[in-house]
PDB file of N, CA and C in Angstrom:
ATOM      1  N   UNK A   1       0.849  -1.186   0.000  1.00  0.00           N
ATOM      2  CA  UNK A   1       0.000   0.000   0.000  1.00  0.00           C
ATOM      3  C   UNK A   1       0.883   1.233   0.000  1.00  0.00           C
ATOM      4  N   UNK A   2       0.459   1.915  -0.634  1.00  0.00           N
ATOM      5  CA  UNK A   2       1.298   3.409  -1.048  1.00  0.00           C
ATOM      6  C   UNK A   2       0.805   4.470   0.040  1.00  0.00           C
ATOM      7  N   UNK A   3       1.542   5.056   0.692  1.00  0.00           N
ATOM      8  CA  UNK A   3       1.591   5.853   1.557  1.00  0.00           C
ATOM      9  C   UNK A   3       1.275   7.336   1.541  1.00  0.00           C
ATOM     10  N   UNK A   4       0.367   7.924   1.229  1.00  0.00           N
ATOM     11  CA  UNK A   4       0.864   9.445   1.260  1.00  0.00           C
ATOM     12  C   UNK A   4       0.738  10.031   2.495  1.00  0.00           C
ATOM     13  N   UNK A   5       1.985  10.940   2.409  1.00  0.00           N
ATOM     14  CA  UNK A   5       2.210  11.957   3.671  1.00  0.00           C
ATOM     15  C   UNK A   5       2.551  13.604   3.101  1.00  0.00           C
ATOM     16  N   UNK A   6       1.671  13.878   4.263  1.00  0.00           N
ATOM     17  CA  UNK A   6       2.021  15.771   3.925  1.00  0.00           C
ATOM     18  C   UNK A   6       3.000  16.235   4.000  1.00  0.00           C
ATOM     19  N   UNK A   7       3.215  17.179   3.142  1.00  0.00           N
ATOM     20  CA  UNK A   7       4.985  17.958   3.024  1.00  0.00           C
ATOM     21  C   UNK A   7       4.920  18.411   4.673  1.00  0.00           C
ATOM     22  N   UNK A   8       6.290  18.875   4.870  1.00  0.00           N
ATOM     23  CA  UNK A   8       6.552  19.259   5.951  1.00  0.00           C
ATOM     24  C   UNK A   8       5.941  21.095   5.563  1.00  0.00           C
ATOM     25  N   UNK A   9       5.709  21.405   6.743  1.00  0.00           N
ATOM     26  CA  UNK A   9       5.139  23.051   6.759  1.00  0.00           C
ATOM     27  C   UNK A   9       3.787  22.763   6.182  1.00  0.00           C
ATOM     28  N   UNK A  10       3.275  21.786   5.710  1.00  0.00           N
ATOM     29  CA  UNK A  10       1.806  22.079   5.341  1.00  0.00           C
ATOM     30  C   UNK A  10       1.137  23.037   6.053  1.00  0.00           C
ATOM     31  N   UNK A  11       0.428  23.870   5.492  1.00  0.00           N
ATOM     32  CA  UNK A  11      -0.702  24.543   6.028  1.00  0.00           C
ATOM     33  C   UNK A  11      -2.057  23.902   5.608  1.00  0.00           C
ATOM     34  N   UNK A  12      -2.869  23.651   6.733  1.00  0.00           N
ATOM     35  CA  UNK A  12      -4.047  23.023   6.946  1.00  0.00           C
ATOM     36  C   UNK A  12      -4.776  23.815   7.249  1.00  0.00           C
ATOM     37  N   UNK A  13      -5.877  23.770   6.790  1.00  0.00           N
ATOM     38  CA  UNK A  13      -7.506  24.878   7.318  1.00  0.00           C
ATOM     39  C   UNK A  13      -8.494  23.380   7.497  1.00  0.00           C
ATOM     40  N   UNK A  14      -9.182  23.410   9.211  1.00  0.00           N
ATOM     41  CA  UNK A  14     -10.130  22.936   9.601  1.00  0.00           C
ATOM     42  C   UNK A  14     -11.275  23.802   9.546  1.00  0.00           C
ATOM     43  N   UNK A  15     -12.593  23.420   8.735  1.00  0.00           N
ATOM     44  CA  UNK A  15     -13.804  23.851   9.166  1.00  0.00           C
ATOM     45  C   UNK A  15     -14.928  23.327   9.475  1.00  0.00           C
ATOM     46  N   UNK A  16     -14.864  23.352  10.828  1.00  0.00           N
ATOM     47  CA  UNK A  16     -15.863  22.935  11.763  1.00  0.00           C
ATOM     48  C   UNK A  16     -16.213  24.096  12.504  1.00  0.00           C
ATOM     49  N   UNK A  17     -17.708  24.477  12.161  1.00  0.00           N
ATOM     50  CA  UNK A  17     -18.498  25.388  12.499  1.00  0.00           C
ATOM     51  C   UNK A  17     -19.470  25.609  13.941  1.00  0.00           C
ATOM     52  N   UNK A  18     -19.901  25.005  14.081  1.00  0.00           N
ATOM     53  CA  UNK A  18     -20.854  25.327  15.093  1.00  0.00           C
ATOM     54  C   UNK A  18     -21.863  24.026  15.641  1.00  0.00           C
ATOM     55  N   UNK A  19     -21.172  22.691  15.212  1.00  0.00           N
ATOM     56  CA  UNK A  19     -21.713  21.338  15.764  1.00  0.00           C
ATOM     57  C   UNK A  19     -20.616  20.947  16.910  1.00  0.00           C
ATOM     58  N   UNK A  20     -21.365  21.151  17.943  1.00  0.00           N
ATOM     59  CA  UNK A  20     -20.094  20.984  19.088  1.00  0.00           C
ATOM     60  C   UNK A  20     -19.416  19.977  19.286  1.00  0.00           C
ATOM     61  N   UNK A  21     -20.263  19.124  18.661  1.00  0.00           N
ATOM     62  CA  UNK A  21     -19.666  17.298  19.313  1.00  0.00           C
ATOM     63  C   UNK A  21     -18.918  16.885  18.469  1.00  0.00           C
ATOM     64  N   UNK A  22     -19.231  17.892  16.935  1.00  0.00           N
ATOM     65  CA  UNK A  22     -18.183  17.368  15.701  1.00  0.00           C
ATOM     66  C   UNK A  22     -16.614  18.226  16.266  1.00  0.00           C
ATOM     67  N   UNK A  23     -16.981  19.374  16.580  1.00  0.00           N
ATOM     68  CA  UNK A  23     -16.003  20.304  17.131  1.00  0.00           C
ATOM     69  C   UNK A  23     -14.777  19.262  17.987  1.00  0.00           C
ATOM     70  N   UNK A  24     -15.268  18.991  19.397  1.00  0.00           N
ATOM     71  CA  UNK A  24     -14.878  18.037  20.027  1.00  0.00           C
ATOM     72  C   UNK A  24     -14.534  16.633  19.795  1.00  0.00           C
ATOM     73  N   UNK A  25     -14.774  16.054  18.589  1.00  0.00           N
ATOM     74  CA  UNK A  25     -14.202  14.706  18.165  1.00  0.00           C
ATOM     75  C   UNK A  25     -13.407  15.212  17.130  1.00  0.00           C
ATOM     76  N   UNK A  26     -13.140  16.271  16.465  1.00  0.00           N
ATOM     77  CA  UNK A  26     -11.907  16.809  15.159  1.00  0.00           C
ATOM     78  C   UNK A  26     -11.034  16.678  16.226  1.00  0.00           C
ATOM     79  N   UNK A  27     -11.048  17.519  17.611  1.00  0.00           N
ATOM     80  CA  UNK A  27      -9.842  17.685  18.145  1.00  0.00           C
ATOM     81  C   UNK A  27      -8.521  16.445  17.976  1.00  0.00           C
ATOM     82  N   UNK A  28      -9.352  15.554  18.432  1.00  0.00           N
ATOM     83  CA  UNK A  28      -8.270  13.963  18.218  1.00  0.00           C
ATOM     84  C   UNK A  28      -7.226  14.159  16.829  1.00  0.00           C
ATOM     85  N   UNK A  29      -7.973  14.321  15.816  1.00  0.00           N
ATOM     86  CA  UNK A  29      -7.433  14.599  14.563  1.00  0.00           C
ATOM     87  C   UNK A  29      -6.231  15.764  14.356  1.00  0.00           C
ATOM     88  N   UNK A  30      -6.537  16.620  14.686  1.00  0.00           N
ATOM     89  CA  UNK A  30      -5.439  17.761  15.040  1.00  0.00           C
ATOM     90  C   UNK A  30      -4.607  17.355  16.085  1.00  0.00           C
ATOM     91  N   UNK A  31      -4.356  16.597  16.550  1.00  0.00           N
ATOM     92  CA  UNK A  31      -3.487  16.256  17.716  1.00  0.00           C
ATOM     93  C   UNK A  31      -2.559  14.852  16.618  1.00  0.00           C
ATOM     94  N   UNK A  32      -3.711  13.948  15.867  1.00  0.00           N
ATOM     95  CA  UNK A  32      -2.598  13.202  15.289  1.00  0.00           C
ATOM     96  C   UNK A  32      -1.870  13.773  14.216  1.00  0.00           C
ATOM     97  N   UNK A  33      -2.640  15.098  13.840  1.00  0.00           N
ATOM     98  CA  UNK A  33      -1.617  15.554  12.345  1.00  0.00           C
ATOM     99  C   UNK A  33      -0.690  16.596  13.201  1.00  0.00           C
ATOM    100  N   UNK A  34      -0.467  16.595  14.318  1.00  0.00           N
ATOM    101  CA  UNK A  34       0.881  17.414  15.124  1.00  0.00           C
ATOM    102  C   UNK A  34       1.395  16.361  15.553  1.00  0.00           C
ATOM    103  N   UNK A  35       1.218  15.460  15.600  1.00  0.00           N
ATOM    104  CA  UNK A  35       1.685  14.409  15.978  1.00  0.00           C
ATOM    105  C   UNK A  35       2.774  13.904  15.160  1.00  0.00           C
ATOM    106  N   UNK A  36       2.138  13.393  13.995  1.00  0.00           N
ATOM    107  CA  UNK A  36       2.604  13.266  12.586  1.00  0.00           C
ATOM    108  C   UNK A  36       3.615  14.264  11.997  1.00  0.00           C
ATOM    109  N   UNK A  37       3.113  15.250  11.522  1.00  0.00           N
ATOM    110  CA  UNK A  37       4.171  16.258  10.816  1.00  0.00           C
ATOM    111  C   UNK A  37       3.601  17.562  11.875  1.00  0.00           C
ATOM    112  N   UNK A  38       4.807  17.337  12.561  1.00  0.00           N
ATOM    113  CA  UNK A  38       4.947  18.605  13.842  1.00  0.00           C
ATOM    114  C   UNK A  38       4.688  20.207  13.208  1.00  0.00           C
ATOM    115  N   UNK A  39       6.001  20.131  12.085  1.00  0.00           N
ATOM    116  CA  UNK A  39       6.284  21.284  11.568  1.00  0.00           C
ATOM    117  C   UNK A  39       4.764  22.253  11.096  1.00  0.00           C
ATOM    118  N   UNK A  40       3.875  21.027  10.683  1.00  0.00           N
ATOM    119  CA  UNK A  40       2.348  21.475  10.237  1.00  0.00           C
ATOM    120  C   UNK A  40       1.868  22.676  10.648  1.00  0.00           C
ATOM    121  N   UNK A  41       0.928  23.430   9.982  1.00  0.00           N
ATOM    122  CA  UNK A  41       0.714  25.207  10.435  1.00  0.00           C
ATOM    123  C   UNK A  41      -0.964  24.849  10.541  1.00  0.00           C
ATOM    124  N   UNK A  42      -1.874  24.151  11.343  1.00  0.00           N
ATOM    125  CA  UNK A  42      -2.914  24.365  11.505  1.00  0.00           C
ATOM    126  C   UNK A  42      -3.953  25.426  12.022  1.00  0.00           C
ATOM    127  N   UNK A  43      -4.879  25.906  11.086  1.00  0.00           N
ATOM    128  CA  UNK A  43      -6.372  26.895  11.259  1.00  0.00           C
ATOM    129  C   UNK A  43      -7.174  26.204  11.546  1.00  0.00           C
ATOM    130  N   UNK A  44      -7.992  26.811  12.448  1.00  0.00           N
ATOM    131  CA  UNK A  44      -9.294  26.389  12.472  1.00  0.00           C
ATOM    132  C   UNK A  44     -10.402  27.199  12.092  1.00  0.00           C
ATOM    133  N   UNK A  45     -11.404  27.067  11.549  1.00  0.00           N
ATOM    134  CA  UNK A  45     -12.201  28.090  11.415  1.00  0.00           C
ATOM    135  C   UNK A  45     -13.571  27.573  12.192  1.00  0.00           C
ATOM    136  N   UNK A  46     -14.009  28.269  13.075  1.00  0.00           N
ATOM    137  CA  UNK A  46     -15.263  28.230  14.078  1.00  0.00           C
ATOM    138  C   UNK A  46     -16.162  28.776  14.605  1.00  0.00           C
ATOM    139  N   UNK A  47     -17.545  29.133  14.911  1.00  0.00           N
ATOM    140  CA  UNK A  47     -18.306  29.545  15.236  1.00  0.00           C
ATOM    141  C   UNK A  47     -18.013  30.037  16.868  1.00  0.00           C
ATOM    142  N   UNK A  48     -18.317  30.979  17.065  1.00  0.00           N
ATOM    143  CA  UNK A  48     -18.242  31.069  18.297  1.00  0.00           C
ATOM    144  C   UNK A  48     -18.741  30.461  19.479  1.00  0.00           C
ATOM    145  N   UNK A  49     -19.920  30.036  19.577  1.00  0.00           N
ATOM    146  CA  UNK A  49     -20.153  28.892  20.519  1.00  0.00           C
ATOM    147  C   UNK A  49     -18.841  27.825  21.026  1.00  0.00           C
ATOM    148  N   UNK A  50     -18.761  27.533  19.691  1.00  0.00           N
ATOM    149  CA  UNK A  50     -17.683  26.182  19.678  1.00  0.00           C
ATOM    150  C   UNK A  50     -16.071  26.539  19.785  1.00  0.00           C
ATOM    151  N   UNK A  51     -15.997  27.782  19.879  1.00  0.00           N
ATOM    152  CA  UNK A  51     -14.647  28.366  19.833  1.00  0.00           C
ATOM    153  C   UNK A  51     -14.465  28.400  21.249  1.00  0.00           C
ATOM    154  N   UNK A  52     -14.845  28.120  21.972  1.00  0.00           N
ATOM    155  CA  UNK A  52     -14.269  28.001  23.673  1.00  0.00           C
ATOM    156  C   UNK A  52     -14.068  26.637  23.920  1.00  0.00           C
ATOM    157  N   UNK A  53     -14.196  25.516  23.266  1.00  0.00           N
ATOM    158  CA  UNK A  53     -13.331  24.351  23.129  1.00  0.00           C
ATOM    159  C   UNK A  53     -11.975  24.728  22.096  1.00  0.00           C
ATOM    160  N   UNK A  54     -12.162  25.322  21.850  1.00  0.00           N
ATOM    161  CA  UNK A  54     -10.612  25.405  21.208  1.00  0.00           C
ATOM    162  C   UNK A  54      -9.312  26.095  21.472  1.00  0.00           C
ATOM    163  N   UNK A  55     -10.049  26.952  22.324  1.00  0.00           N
ATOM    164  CA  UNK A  55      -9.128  28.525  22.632  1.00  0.00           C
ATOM    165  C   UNK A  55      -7.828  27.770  23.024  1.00  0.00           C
ATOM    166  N   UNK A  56      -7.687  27.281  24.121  1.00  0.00           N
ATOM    167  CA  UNK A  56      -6.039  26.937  24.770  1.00  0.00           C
ATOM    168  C   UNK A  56      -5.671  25.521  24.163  1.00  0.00           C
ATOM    169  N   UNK A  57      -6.019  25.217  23.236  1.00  0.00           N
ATOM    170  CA  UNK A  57      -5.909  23.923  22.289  1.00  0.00           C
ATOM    171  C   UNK A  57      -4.145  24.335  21.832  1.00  0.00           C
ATOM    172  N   UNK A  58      -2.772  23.534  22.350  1.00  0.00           N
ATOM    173  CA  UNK A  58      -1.728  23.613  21.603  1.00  0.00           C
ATOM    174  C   UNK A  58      -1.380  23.152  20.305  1.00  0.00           C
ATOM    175  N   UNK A  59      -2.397  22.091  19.996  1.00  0.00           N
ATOM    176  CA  UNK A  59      -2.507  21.668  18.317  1.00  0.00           C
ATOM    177  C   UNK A  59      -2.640  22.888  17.574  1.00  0.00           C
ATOM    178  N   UNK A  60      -3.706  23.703  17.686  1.00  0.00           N
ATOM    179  CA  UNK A  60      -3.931  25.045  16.889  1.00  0.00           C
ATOM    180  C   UNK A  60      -3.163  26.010  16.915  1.00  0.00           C
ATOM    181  N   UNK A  61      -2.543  26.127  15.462  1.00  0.00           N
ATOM    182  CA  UNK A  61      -1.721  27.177  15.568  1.00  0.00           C
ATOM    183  C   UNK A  61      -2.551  28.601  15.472  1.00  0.00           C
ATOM    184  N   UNK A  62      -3.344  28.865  14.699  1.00  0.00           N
ATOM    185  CA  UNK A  62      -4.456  30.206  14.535  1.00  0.00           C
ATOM    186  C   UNK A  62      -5.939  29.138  14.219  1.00  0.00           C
ATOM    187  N   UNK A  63      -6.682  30.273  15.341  1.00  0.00           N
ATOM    188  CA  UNK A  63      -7.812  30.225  15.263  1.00  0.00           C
ATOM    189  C   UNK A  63      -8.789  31.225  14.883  1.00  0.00           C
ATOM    190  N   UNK A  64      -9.725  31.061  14.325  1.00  0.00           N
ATOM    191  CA  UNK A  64     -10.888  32.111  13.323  1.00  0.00           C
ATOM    192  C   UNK A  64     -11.354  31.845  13.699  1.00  0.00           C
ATOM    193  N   UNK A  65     -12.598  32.600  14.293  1.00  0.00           N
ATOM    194  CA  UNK A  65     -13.766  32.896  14.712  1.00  0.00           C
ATOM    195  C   UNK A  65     -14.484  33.217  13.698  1.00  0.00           C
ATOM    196  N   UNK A  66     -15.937  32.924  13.158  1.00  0.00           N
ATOM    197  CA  UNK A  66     -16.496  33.192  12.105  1.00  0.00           C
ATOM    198  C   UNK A  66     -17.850  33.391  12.717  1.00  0.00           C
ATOM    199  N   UNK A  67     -18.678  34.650  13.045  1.00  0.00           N
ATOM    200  CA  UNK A  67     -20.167  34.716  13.499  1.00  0.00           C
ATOM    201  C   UNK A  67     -20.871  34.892  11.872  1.00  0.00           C
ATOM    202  N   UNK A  68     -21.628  33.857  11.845  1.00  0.00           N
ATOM    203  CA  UNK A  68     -22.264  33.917  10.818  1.00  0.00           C
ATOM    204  C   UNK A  68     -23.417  34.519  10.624  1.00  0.00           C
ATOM    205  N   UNK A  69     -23.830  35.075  11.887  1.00  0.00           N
ATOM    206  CA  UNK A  69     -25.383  35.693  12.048  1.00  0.00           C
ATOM    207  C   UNK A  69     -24.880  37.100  11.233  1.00  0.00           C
ATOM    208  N   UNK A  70     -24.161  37.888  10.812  1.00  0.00           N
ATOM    209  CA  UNK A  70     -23.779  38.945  10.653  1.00  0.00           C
ATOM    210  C   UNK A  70     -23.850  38.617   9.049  1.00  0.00           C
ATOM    211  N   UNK A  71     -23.507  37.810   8.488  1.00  0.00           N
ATOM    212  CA  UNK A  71     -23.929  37.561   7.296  1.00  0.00           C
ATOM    213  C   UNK A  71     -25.012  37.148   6.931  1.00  0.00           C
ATOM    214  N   UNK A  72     -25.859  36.647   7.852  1.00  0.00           N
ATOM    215  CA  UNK A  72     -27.178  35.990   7.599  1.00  0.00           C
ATOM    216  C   UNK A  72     -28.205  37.410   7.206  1.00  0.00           C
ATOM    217  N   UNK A  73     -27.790  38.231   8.399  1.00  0.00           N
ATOM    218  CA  UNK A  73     -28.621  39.420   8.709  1.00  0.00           C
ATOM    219  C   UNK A  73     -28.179  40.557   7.044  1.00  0.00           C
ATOM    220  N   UNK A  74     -27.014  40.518   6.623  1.00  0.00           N
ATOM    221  CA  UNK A  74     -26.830  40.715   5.467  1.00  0.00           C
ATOM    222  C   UNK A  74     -27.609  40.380   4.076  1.00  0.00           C
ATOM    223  N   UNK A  75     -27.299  38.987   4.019  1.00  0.00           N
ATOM    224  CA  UNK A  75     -27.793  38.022   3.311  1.00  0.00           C
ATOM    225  C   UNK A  75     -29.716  38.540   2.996  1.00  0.00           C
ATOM    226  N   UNK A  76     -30.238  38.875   3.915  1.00  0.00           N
ATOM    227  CA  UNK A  76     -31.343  38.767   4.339  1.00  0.00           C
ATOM    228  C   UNK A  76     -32.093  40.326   3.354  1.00  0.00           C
ATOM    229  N   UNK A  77     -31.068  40.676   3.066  1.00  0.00           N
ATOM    230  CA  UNK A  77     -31.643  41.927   2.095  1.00  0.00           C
ATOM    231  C   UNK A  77     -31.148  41.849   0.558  1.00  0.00           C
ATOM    232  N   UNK A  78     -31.083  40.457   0.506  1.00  0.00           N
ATOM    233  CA  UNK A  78     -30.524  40.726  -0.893  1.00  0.00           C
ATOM    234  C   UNK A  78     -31.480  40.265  -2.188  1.00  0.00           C
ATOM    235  N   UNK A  79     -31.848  40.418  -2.711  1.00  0.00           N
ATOM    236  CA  UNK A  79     -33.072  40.045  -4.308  1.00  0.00           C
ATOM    237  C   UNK A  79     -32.114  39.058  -4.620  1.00  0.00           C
ATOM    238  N   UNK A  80     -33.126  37.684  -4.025  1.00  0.00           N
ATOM    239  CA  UNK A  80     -32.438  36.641  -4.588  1.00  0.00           C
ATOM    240  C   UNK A  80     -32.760  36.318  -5.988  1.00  0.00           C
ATOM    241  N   UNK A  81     -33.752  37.312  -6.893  1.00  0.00           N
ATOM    242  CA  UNK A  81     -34.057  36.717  -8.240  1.00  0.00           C
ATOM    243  C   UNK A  81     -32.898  37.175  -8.794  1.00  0.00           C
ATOM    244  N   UNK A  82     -32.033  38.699  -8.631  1.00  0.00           N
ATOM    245  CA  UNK A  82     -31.037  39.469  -8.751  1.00  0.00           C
ATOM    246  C   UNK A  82     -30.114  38.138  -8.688  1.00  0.00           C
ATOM    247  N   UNK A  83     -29.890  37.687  -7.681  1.00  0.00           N
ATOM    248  CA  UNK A  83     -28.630  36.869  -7.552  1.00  0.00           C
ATOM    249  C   UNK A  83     -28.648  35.547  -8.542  1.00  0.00           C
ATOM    250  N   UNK A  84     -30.169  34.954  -8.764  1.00  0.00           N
ATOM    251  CA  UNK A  84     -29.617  34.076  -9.591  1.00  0.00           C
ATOM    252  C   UNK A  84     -29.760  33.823 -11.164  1.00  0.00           C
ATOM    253  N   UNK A  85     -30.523  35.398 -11.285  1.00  0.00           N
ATOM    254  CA  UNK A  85     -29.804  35.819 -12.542  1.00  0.00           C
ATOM    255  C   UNK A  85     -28.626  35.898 -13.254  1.00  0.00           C
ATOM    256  N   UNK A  86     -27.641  36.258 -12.156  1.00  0.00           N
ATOM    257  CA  UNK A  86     -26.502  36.834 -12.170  1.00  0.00           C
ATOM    258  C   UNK A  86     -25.679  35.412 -12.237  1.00  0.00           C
ATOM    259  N   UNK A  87     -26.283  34.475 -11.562  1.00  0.00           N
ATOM    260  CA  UNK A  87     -25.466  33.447 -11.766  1.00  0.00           C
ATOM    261  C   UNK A  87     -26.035  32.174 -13.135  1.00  0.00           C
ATOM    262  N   UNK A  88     -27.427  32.393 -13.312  1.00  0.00           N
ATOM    263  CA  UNK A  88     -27.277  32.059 -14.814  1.00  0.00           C
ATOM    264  C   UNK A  88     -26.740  32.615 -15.648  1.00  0.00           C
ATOM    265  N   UNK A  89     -26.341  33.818 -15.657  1.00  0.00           N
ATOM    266  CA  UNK A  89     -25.786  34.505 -16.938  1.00  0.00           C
ATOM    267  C   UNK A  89     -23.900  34.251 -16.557  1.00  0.00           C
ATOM    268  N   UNK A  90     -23.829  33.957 -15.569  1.00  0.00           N
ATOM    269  CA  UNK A  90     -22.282  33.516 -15.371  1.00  0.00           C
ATOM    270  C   UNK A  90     -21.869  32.312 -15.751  1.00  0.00           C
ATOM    271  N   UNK A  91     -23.118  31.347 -15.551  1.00  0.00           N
ATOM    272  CA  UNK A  91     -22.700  29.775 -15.451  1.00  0.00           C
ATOM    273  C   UNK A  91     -22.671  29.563 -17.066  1.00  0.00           C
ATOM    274  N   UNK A  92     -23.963  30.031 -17.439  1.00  0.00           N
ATOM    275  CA  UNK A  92     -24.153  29.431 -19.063  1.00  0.00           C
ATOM    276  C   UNK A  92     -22.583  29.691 -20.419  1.00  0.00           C
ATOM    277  N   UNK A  93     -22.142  30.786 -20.197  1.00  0.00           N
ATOM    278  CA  UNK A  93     -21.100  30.869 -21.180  1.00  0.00           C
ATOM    279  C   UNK A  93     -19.971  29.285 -20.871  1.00  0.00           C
ATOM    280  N   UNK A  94     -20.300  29.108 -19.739  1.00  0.00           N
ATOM    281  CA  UNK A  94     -19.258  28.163 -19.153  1.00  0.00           C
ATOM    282  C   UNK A  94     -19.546  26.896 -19.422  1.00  0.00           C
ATOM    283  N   UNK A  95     -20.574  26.475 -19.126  1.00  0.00           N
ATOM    284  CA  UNK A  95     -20.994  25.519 -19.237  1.00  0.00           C
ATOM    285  C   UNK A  95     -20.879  25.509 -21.197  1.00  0.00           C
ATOM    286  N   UNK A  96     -21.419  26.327 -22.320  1.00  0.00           N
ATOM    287  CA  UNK A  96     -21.121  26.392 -23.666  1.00  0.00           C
ATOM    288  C   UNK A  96     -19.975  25.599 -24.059  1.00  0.00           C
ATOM    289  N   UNK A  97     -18.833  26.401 -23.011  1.00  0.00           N
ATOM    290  CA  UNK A  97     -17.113  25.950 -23.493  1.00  0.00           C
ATOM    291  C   UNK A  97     -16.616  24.681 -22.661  1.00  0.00           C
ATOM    292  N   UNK A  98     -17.705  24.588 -22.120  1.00  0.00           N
ATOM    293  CA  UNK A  98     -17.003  22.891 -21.781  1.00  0.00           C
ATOM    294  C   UNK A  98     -17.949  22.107 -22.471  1.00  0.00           C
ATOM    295  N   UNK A  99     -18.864  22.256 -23.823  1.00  0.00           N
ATOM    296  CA  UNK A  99     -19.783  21.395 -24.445  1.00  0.00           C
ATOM    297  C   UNK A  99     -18.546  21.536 -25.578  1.00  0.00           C
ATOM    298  N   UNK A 100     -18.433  22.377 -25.709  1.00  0.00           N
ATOM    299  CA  UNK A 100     -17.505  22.856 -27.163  1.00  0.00           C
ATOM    300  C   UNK A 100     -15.949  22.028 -26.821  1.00  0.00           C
ATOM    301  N   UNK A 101     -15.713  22.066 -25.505  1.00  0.00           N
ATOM    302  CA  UNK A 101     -13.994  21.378 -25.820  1.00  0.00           C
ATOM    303  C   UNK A 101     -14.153  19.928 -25.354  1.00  0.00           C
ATOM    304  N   UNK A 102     -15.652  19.578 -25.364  1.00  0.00           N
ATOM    305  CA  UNK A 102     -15.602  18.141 -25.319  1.00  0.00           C
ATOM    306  C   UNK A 102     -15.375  17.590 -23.945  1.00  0.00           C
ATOM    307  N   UNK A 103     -15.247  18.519 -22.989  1.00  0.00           N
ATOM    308  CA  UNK A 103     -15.290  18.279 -21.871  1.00  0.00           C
ATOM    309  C   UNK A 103     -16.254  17.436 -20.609  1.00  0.00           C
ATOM    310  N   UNK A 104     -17.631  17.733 -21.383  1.00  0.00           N
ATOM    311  CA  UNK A 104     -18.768  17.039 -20.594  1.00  0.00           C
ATOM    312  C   UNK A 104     -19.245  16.104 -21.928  1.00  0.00           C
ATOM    313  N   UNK A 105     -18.192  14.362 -21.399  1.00  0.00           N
ATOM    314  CA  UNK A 105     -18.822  13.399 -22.762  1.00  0.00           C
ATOM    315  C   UNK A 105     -20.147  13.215 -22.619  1.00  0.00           C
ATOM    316  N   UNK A 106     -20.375  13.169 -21.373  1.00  0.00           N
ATOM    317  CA  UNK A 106     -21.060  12.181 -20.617  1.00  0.00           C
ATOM    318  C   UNK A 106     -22.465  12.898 -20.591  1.00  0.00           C
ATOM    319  N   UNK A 107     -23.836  11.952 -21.498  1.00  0.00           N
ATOM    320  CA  UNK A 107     -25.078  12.245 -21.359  1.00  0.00           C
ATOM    321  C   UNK A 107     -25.880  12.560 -20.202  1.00  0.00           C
ATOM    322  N   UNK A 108     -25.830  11.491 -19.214  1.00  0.00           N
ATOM    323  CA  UNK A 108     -26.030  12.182 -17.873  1.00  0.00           C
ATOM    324  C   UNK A 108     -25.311  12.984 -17.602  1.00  0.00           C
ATOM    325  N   UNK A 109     -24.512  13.313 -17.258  1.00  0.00           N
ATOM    326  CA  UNK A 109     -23.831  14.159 -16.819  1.00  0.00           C
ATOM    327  C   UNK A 109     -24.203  15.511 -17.291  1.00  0.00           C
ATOM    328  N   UNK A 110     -24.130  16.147 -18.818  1.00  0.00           N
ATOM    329  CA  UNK A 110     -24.762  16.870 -19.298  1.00  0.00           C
ATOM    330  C   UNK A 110     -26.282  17.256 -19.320  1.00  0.00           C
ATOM    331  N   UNK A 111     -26.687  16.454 -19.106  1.00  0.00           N
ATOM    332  CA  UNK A 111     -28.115  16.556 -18.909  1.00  0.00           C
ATOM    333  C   UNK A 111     -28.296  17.275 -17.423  1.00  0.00           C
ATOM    334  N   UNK A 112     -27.628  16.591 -16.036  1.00  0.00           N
ATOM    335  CA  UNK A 112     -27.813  17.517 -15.001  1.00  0.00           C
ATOM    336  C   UNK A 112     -27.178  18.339 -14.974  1.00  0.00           C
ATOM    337  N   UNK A 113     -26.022  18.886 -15.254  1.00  0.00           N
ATOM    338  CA  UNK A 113     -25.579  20.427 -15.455  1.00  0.00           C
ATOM    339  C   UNK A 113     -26.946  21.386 -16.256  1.00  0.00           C
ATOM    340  N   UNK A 114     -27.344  21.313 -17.043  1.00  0.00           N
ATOM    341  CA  UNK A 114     -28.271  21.740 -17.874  1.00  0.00           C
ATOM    342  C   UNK A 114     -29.746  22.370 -16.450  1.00  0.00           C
ATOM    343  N   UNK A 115     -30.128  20.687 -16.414  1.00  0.00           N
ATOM    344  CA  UNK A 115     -31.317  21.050 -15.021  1.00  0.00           C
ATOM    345  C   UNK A 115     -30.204  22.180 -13.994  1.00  0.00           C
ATOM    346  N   UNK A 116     -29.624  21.712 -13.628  1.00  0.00           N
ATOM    347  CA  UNK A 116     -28.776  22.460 -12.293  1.00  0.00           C
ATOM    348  C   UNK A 116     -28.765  23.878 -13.056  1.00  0.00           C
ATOM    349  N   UNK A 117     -28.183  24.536 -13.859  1.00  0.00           N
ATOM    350  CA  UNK A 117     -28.544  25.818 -14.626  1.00  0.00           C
ATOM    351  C   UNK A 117     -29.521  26.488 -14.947  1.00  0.00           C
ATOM    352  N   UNK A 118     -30.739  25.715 -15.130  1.00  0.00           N
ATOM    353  CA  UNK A 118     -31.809  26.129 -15.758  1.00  0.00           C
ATOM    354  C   UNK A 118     -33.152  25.909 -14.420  1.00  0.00           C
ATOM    355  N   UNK A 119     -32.394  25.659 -13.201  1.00  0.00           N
ATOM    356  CA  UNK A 119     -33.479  25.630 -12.063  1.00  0.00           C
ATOM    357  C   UNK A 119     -32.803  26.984 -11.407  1.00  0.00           C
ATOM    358  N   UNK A 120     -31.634  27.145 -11.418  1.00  0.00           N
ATOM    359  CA  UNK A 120     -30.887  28.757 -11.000  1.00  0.00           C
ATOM    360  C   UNK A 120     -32.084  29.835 -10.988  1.00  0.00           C
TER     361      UNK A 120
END
C-alpha cells in the first residue's frame, strides 16, 4: 500500500463550524496531524459557541472565529431573483465551453448540469 504523507510546513484549514460534538471529536485529529508532521501550520475556522473548546488547544496554531449571524442578517436583504440571474448569466457561457472542448462526454452528466442551470 502506497503511503501518502504531507509535506513538511503544510498549512491546513479545519472547518468545523458550530456542531459541538463534531467540534470536540476533530480535536483527536489535530493532535494526530501534530503528531505526525509537527512542523504542520494548523487553522481552524469556528463559530463562536464552539470556539471556547478550542481557545487553549496547543494543536492550533491560529484560530478564526467566524459569526455567521452577521452575514445571515446581510444576506437577508438581498433580491435573490437578482442573484440568480446573475449566476445564470455567469454559469451558461461556461458551461457552452465545456460542451464545445468536449469536456462534458457524458449524457447524464450533461443533462444535469443543464437542469442544475436552468433551475438557477
Amino acid at each position: 500500500m502506497n503511503e501518502q504523507k504531507l509535506p513538511h510546513g503544510a498549512r491546513i484549514l479545519i472547518v468545523r463550524l458550530s456542531a459541538i460534538g463534531d467540534v470536540l471529536h476533530s480535536t483527536a485529529v489535530v493532535h494526530n496531524l501534530k503528531r505526525l508532521v509537527p512542523d504542520c501550520h494548523v487553522t481552524w475556522l469556528v463559530s463562536p459557541p464552539a470556539s471556547i473548546l478550542l481557545e487553549n488547544n496547543p494543536d492550533i496554531d491560529r484560530l478564526l472565529v467566524w459569526d455567521r449571524r452577521t452575514f445571515d442578517k446581510a444576506a437577508a436583504h438581498l433580491d435573490l431573483r437578482t442573484v440568480r440571474q446573475t449566476l445564470k448569466e455567469a454559469a451558461a457561457p461556461l458551461f457552452v465551453s465545456y460542451i464545445i472542448s468536449g469536456a462534458l462526454s457524458s449524457r447524464s452528466l450533461l443533462r444535469r448540469l443543464f437542469l442544475l442551470i436552468t433551475r438557477l
